[in-house]
PDB file of N, CA and C in Angstrom:
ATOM      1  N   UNK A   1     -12.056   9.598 -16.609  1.00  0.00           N
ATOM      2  CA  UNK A   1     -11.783   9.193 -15.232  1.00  0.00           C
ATOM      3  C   UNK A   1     -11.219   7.777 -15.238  1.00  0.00           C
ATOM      4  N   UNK A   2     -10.249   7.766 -14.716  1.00  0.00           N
ATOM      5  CA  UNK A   2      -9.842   6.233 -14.647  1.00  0.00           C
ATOM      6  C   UNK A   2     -10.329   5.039 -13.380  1.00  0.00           C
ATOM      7  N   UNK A   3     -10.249   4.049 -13.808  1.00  0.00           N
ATOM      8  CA  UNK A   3     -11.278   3.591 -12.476  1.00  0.00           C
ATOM      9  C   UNK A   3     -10.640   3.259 -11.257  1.00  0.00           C
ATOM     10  N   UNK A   4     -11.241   2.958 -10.253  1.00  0.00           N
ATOM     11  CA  UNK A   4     -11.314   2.452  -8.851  1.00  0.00           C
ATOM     12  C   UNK A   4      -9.989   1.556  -8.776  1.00  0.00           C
ATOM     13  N   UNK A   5     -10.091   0.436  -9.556  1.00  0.00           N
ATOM     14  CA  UNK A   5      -9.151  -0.631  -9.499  1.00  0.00           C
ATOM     15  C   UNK A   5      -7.986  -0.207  -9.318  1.00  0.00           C
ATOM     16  N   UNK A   6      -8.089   0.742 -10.836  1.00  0.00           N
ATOM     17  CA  UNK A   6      -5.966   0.699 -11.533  1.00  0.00           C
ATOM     18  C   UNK A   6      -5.774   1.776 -10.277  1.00  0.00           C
ATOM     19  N   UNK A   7      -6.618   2.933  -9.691  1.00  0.00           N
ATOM     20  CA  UNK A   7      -6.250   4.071  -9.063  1.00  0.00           C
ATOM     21  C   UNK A   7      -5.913   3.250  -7.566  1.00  0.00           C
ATOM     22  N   UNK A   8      -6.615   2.274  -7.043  1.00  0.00           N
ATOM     23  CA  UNK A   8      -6.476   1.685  -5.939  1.00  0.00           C
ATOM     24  C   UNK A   8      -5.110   0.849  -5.958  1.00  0.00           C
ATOM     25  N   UNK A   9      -4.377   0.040  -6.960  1.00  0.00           N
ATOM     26  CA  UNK A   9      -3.400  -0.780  -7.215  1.00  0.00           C
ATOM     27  C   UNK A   9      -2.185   0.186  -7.394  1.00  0.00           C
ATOM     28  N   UNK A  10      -2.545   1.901  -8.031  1.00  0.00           N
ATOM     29  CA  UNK A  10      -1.660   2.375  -7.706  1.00  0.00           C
ATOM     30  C   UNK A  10      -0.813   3.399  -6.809  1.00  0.00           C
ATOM     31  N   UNK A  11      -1.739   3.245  -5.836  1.00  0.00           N
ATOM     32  CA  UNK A  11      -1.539   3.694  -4.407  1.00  0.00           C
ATOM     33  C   UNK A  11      -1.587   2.750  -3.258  1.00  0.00           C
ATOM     34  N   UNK A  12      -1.188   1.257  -4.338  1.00  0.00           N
ATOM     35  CA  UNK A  12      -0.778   0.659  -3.028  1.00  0.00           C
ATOM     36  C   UNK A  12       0.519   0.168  -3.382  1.00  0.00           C
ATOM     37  N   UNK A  13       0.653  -0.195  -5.027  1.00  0.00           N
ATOM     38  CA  UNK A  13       1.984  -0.483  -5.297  1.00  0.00           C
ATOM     39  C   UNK A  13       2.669  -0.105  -6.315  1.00  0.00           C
ATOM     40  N   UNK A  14       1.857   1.314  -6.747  1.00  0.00           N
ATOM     41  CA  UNK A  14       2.839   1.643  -7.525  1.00  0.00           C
ATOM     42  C   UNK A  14       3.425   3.153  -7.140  1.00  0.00           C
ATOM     43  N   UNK A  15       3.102   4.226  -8.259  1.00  0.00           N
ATOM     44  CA  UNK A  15       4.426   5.219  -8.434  1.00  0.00           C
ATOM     45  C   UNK A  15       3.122   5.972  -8.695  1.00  0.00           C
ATOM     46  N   UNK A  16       2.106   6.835  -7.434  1.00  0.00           N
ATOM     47  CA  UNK A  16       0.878   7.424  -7.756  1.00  0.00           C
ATOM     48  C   UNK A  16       1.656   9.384  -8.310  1.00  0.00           C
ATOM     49  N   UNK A  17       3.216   9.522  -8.170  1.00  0.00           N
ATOM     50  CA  UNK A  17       3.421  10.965  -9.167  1.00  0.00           C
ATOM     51  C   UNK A  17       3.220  10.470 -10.303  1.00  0.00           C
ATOM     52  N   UNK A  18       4.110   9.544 -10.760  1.00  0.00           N
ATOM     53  CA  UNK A  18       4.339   8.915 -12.246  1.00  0.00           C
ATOM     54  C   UNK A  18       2.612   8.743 -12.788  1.00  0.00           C
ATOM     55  N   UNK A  19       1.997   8.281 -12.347  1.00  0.00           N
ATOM     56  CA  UNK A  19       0.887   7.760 -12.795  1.00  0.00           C
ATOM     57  C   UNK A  19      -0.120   9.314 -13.354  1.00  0.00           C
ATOM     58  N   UNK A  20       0.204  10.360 -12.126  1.00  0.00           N
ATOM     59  CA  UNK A  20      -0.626  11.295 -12.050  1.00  0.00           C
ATOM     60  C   UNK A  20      -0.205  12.459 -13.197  1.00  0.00           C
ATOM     61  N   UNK A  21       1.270  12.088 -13.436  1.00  0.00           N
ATOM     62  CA  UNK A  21       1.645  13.073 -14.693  1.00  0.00           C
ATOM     63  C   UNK A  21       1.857  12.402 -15.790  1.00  0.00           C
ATOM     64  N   UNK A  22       1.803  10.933 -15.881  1.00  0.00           N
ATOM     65  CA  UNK A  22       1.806  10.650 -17.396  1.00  0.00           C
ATOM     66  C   UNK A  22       0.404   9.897 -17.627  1.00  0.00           C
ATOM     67  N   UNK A  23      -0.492   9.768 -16.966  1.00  0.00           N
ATOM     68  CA  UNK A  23      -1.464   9.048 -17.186  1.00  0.00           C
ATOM     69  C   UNK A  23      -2.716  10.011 -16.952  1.00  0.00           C
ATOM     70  N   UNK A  24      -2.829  10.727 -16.463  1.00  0.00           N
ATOM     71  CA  UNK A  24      -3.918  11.689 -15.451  1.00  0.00           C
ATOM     72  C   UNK A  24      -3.385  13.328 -16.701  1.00  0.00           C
ATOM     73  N   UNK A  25      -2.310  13.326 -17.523  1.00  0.00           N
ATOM     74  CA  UNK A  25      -1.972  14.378 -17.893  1.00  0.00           C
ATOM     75  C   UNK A  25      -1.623  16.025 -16.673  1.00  0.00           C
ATOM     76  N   UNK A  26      -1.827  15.485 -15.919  1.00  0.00           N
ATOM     77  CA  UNK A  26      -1.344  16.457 -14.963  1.00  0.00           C
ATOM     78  C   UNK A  26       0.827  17.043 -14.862  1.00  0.00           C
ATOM     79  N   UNK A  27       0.742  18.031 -15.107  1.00  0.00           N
ATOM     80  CA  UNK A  27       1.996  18.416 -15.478  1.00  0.00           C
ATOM     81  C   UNK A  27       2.873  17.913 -14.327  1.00  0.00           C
ATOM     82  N   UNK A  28       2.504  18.658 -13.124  1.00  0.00           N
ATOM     83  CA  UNK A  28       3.492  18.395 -11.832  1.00  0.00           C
ATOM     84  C   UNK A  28       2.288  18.196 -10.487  1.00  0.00           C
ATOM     85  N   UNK A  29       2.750  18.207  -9.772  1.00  0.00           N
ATOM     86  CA  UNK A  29       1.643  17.970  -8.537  1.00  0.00           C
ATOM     87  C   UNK A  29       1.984  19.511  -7.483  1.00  0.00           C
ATOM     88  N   UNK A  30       2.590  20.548  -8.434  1.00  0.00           N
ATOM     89  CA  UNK A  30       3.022  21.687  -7.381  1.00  0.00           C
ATOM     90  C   UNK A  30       1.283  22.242  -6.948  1.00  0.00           C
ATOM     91  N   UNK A  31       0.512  22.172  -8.179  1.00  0.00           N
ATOM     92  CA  UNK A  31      -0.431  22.750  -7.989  1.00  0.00           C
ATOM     93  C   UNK A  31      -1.721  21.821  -7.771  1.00  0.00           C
ATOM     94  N   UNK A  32      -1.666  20.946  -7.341  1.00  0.00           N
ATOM     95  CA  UNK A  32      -2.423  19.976  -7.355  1.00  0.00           C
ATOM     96  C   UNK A  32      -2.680  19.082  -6.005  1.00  0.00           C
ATOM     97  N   UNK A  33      -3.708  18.249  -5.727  1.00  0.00           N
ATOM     98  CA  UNK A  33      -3.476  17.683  -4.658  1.00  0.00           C
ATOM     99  C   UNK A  33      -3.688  16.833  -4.606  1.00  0.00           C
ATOM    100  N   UNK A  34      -3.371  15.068  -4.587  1.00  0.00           N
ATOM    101  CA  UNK A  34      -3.524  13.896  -4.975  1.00  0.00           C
ATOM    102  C   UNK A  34      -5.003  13.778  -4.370  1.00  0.00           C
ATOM    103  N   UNK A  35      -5.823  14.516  -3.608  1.00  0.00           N
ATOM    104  CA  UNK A  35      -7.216  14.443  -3.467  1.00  0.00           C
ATOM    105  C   UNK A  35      -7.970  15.047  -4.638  1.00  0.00           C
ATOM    106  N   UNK A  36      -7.612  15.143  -5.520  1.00  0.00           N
ATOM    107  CA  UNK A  36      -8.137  15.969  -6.687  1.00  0.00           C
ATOM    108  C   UNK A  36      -7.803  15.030  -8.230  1.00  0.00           C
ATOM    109  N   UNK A  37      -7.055  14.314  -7.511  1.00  0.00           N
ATOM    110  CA  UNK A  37      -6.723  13.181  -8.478  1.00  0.00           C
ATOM    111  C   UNK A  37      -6.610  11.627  -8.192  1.00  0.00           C
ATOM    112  N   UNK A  38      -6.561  11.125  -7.125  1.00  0.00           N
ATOM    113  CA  UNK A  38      -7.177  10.495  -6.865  1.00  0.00           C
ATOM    114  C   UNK A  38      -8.778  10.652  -6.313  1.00  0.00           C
ATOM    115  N   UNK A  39      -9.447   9.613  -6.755  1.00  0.00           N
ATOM    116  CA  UNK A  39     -11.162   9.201  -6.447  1.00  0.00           C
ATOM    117  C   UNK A  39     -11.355   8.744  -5.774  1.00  0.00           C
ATOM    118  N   UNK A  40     -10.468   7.955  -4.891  1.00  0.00           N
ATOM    119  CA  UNK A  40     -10.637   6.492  -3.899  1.00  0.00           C
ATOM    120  C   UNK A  40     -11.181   6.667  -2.528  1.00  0.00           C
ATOM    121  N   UNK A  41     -12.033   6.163  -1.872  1.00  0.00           N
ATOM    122  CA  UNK A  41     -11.841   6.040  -0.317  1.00  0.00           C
ATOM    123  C   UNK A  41     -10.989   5.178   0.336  1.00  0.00           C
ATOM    124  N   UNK A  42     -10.526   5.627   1.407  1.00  0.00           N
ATOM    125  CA  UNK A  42     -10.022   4.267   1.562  1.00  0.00           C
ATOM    126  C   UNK A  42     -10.963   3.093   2.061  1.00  0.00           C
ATOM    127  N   UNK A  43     -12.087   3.335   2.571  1.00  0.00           N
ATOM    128  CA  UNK A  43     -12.998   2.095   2.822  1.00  0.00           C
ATOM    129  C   UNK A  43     -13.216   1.708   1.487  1.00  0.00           C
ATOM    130  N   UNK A  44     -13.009   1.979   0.566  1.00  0.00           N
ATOM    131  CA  UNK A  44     -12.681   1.733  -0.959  1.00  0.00           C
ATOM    132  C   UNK A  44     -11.670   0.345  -1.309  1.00  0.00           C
ATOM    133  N   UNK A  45     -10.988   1.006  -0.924  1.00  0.00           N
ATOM    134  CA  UNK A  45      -9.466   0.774  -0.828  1.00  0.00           C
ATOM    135  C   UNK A  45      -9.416  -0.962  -0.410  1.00  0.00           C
ATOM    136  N   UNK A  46     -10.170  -0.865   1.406  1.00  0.00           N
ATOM    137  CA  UNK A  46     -10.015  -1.775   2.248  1.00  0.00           C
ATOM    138  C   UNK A  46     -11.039  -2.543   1.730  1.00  0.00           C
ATOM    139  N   UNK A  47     -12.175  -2.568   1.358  1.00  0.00           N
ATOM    140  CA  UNK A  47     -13.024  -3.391   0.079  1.00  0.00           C
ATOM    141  C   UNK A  47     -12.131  -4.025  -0.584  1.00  0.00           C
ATOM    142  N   UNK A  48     -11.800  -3.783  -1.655  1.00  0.00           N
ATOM    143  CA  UNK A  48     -10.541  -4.075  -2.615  1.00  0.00           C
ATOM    144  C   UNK A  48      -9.696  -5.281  -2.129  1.00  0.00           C
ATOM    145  N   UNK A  49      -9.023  -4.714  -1.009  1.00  0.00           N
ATOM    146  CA  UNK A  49      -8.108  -5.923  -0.531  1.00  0.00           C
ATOM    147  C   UNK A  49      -8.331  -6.942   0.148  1.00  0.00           C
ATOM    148  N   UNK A  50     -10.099  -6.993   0.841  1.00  0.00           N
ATOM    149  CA  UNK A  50     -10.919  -7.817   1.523  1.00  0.00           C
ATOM    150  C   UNK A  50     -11.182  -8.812   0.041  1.00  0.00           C
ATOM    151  N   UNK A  51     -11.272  -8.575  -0.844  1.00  0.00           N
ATOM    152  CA  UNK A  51     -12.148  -9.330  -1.990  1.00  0.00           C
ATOM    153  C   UNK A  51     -10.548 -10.041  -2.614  1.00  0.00           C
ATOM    154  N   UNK A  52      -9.670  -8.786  -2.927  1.00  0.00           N
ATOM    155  CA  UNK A  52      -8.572  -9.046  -3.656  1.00  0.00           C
ATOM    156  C   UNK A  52      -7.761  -9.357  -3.513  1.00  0.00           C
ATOM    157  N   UNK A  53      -7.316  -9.145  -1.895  1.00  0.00           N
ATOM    158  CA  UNK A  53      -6.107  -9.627  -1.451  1.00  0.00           C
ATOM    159  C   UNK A  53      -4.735  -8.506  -1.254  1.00  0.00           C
ATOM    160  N   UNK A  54      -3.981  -8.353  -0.516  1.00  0.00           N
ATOM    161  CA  UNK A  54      -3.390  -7.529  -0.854  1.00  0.00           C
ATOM    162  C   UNK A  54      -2.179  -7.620  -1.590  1.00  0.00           C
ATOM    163  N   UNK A  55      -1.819  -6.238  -2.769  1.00  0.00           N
ATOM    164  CA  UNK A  55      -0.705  -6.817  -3.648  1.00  0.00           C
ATOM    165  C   UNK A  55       0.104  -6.752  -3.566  1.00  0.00           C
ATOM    166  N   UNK A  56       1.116  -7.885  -4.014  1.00  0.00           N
ATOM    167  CA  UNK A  56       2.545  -8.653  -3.481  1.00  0.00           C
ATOM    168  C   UNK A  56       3.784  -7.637  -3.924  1.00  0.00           C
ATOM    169  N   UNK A  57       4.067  -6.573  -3.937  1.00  0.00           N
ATOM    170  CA  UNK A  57       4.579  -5.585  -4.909  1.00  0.00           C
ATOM    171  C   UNK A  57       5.879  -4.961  -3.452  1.00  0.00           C
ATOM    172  N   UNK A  58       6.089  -5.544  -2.625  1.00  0.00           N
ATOM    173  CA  UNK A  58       6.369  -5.829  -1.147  1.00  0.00           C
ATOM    174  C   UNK A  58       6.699  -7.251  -1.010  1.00  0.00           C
ATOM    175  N   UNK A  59       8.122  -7.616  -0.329  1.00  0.00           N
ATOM    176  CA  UNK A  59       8.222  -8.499  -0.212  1.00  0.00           C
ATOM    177  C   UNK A  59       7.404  -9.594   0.978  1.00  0.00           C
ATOM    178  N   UNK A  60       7.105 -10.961   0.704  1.00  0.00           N
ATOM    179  CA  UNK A  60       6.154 -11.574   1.546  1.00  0.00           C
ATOM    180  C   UNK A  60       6.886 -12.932   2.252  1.00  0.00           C
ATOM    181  N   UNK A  61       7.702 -13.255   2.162  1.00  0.00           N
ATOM    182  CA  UNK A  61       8.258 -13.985   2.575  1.00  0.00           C
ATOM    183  C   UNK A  61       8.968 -13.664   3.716  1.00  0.00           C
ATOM    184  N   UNK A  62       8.924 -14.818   4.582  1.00  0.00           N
ATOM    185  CA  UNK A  62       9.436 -14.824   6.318  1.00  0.00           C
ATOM    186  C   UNK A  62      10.445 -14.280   6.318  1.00  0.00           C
ATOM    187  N   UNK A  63      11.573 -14.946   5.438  1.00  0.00           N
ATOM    188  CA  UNK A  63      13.081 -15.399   4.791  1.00  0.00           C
ATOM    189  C   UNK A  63      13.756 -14.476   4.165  1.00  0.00           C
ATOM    190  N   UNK A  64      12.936 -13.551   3.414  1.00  0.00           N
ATOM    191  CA  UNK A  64      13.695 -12.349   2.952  1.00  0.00           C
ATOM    192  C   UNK A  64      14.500 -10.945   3.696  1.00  0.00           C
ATOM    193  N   UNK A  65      15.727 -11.222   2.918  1.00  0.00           N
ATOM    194  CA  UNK A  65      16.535 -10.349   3.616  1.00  0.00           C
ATOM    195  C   UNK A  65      16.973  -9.084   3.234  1.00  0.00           C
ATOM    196  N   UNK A  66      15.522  -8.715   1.589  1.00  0.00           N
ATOM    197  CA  UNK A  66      15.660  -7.412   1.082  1.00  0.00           C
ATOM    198  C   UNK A  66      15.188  -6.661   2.363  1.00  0.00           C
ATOM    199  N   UNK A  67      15.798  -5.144   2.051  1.00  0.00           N
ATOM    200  CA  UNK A  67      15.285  -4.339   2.581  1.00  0.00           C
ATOM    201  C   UNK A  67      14.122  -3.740   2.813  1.00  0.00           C
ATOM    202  N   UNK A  68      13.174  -3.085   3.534  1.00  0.00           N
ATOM    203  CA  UNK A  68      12.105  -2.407   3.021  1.00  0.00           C
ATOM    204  C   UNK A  68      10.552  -2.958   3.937  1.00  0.00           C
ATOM    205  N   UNK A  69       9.722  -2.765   3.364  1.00  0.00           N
ATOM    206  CA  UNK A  69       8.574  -3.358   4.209  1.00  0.00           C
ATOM    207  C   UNK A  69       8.280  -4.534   3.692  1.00  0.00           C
ATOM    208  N   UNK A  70       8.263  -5.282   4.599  1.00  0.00           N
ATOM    209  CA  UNK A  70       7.288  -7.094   4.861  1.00  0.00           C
ATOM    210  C   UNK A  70       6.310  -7.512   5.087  1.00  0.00           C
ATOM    211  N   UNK A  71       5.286  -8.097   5.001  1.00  0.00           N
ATOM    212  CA  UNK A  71       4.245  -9.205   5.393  1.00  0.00           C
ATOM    213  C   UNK A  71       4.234 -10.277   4.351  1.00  0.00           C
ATOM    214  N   UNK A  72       3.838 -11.199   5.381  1.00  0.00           N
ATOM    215  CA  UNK A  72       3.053 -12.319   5.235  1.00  0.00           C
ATOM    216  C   UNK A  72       2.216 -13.013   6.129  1.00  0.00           C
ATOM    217  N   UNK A  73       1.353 -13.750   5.136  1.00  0.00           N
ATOM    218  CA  UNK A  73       0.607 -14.731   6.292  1.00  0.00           C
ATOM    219  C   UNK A  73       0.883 -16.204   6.443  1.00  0.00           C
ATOM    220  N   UNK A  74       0.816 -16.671   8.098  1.00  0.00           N
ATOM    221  CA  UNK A  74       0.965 -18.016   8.153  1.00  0.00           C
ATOM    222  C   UNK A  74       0.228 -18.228   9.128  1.00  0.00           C
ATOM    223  N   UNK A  75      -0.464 -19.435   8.486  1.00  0.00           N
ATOM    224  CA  UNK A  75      -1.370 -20.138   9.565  1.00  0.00           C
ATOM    225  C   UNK A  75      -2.489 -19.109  10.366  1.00  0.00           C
ATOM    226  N   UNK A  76      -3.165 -18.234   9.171  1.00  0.00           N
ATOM    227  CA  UNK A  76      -3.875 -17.629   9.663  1.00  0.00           C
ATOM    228  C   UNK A  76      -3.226 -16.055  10.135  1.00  0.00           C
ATOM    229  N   UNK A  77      -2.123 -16.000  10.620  1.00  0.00           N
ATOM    230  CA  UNK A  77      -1.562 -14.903  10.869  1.00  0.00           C
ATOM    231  C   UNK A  77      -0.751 -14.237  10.520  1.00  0.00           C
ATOM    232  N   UNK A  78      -1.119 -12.616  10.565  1.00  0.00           N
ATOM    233  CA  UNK A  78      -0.471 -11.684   9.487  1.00  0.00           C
ATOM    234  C   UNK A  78       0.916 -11.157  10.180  1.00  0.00           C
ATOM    235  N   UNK A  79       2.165 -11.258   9.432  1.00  0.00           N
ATOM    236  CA  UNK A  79       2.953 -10.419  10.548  1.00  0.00           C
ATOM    237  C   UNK A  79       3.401  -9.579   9.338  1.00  0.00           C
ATOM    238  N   UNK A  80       4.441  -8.284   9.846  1.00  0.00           N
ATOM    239  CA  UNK A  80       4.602  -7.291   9.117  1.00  0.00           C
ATOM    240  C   UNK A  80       5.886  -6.708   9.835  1.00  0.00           C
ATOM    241  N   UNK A  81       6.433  -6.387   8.865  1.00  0.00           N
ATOM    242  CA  UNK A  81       8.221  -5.524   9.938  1.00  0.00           C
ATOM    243  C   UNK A  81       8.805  -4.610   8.902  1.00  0.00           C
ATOM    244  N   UNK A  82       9.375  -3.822   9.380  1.00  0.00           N
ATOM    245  CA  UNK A  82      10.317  -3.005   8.554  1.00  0.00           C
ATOM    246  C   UNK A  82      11.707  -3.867   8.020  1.00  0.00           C
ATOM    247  N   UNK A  83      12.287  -3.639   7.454  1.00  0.00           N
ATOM    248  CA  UNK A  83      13.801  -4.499   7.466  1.00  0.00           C
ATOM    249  C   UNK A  83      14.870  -3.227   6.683  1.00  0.00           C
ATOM    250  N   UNK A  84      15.917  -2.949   7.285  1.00  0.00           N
ATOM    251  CA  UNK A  84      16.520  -2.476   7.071  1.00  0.00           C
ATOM    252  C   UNK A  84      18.699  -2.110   7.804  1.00  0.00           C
ATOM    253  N   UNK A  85      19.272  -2.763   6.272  1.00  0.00           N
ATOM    254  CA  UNK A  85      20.722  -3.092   6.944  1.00  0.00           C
ATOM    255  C   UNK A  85      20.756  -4.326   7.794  1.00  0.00           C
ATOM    256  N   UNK A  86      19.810  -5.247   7.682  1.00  0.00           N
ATOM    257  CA  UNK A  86      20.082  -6.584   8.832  1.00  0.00           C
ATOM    258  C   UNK A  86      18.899  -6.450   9.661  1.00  0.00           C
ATOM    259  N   UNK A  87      18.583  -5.161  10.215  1.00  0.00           N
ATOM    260  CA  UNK A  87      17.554  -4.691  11.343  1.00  0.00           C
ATOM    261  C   UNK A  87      16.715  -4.951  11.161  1.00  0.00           C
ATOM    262  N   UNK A  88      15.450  -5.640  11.666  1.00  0.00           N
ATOM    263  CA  UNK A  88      13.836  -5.616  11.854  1.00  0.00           C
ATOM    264  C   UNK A  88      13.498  -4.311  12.703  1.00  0.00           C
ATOM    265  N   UNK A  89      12.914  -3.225  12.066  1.00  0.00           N
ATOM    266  CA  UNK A  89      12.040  -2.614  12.966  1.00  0.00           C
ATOM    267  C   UNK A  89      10.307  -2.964  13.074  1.00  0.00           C
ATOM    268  N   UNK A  90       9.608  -2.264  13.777  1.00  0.00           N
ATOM    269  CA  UNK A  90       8.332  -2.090  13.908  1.00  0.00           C
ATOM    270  C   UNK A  90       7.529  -3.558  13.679  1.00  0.00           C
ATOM    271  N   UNK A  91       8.105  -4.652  14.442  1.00  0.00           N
ATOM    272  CA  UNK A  91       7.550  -5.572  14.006  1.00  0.00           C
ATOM    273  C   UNK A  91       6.139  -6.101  14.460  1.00  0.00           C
ATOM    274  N   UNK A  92       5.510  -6.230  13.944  1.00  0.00           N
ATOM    275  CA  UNK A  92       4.382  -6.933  14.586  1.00  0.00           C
ATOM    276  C   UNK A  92       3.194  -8.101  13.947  1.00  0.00           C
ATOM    277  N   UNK A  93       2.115  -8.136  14.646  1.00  0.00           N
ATOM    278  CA  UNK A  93       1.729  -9.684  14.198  1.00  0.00           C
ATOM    279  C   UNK A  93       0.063  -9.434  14.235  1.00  0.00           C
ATOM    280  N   UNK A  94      -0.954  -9.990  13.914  1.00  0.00           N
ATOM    281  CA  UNK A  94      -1.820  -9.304  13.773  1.00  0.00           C
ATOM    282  C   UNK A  94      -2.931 -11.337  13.630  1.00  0.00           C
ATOM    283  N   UNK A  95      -3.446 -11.510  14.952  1.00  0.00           N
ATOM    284  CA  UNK A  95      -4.477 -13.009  14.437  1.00  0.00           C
ATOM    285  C   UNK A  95      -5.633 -12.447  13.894  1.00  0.00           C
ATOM    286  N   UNK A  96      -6.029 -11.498  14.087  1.00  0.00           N
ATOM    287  CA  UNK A  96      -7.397 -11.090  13.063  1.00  0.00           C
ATOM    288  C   UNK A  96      -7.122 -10.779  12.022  1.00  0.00           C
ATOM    289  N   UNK A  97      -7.443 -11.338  10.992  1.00  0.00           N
ATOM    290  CA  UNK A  97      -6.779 -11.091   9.245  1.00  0.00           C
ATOM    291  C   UNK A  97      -7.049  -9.639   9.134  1.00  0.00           C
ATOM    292  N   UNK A  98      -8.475  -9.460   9.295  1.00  0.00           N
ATOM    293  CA  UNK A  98      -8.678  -7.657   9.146  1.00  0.00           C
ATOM    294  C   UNK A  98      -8.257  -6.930   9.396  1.00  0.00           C
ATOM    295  N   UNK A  99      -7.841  -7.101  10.268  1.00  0.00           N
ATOM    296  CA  UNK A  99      -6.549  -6.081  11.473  1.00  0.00           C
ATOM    297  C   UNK A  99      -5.682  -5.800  10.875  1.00  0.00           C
ATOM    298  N   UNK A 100      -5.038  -7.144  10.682  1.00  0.00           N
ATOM    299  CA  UNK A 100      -3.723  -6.973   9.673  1.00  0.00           C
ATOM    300  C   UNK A 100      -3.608  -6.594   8.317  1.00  0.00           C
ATOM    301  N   UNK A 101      -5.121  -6.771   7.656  1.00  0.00           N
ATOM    302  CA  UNK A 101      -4.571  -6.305   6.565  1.00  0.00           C
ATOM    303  C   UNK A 101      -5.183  -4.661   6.388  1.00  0.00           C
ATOM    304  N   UNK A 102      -5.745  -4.225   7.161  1.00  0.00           N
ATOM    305  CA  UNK A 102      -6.130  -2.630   7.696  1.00  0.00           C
ATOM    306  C   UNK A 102      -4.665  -2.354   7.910  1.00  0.00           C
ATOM    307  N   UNK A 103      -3.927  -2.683   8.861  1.00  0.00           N
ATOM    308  CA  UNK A 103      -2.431  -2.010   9.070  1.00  0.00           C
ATOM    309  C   UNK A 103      -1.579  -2.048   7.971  1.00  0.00           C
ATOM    310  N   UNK A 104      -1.780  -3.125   7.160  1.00  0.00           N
ATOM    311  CA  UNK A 104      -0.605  -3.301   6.061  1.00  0.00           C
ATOM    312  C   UNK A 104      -1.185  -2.362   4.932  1.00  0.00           C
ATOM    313  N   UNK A 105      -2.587  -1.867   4.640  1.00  0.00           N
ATOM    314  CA  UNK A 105      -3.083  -1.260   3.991  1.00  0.00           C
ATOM    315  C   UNK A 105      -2.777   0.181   4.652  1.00  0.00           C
ATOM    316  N   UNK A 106      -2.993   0.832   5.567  1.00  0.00           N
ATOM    317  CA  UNK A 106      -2.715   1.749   5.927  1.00  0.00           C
ATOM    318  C   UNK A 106      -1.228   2.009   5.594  1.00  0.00           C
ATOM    319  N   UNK A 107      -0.222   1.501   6.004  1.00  0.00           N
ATOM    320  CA  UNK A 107       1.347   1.555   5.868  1.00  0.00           C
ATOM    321  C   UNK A 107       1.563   1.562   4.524  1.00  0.00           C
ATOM    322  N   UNK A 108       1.046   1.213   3.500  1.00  0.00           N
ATOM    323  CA  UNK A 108       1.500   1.072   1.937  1.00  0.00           C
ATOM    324  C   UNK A 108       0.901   2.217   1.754  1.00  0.00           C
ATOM    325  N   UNK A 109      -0.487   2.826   2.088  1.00  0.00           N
ATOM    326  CA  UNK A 109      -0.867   4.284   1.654  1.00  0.00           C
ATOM    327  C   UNK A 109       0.172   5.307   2.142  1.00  0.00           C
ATOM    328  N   UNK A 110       0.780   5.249   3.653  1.00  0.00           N
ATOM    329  CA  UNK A 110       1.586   6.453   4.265  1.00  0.00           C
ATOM    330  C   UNK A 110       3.081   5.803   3.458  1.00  0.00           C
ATOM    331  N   UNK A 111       3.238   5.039   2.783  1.00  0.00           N
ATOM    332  CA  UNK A 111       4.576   4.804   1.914  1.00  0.00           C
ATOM    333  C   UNK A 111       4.564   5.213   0.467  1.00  0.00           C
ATOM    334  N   UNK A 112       3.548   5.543   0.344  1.00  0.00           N
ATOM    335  CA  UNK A 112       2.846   6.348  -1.523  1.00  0.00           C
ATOM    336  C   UNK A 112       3.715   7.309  -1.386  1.00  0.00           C
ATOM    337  N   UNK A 113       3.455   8.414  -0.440  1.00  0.00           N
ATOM    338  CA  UNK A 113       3.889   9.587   0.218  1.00  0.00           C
ATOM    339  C   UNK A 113       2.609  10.816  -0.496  1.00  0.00           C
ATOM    340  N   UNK A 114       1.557  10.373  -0.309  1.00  0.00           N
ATOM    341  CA  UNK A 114       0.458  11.392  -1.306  1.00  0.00           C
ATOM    342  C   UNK A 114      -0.229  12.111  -0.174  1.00  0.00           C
ATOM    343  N   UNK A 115       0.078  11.453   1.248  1.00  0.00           N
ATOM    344  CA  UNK A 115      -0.877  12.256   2.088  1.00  0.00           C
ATOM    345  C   UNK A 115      -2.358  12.124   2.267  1.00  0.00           C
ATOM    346  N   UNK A 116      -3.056  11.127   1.380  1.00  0.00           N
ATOM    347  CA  UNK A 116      -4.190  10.934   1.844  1.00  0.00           C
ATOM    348  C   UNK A 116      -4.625  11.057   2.203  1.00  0.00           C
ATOM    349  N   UNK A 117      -4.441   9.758   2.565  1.00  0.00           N
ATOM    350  CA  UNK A 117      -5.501   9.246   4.243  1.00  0.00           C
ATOM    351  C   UNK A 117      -4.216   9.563   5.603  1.00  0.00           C
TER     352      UNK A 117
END
C-alpha cells in the first residue's frame, strides 16, 4: 500500500492514471475505479494541506500570464481564477484561509479527473 502522503500529493499535483498504472501495477483503469486505488479521504486530504500547505504545482503568482488554474495568497487572502487566452474566468477571493484553501483543494481534485470526491 502506498501511503497517505505520496497518494494525497498525487491527486493534487500530479498524473493519478500514470501513477495508478506504473506505480500501483494496475494495467488500465477500464476496470478499475480510482476508489479502489486510491485510500484517501478527502478530510484526509484537507488535513494535509492545513499542516502542509498547498502544493505549488499550479501557478501562484498575481502576475502570471500562463494559462490554467491560479492562486495565491496576499495579506492573508486567498484568491484563485481560471486564466485562459488572456481571459480570467471564475475568479474569486476567499478572507478565511480555510475557505480558500477547501475551494482550491476541491478544484485540483475535480482537475485530477478521477471522480472522487
Amino acid at each position: 500500500m502506498v501511503d497517505k502522503e505520496t497518494q494525497i500529493n498525487i491527486l493534487l499535483c500530479g498524473n493519478p492514471l500514470k501513477f495508478a498504472c506504473k506505480t500501483l501495477g494496475v494495467k488500465d483503469m477500464e476496470n478499475h475505479t480510482y476508489s479502489e486505488v486510491f485510500t484517501v479521504s478527502k478530510e484526509e486530504i484537507y488535513e494535509y494541506v492545513s499542516i502542509n500547505g498547498i502544493p505549488e504545482n499550479y501557478s501562484t503568482s498575481r502576475y502570471s500570464m500562463t494559462d490554467g488554474f491560479h492562486f495565491f495568497e496576499e495579506d492573508g487572502v486567498w484568491y484563485t481564477c481560471f486564466r485562459e487566452r488572456g481571459y480570467i474566468y471564475d475568479d474569486n477571493f476567499f478572507t478565511n484561509h480555510e475557505l480558500g484553501q477547501k475551494y482550491i483543494v476541491n478544484t485540483l481534485l475535480k482537475l485530477s479527473g478521477t471522480g472522487l470526491f
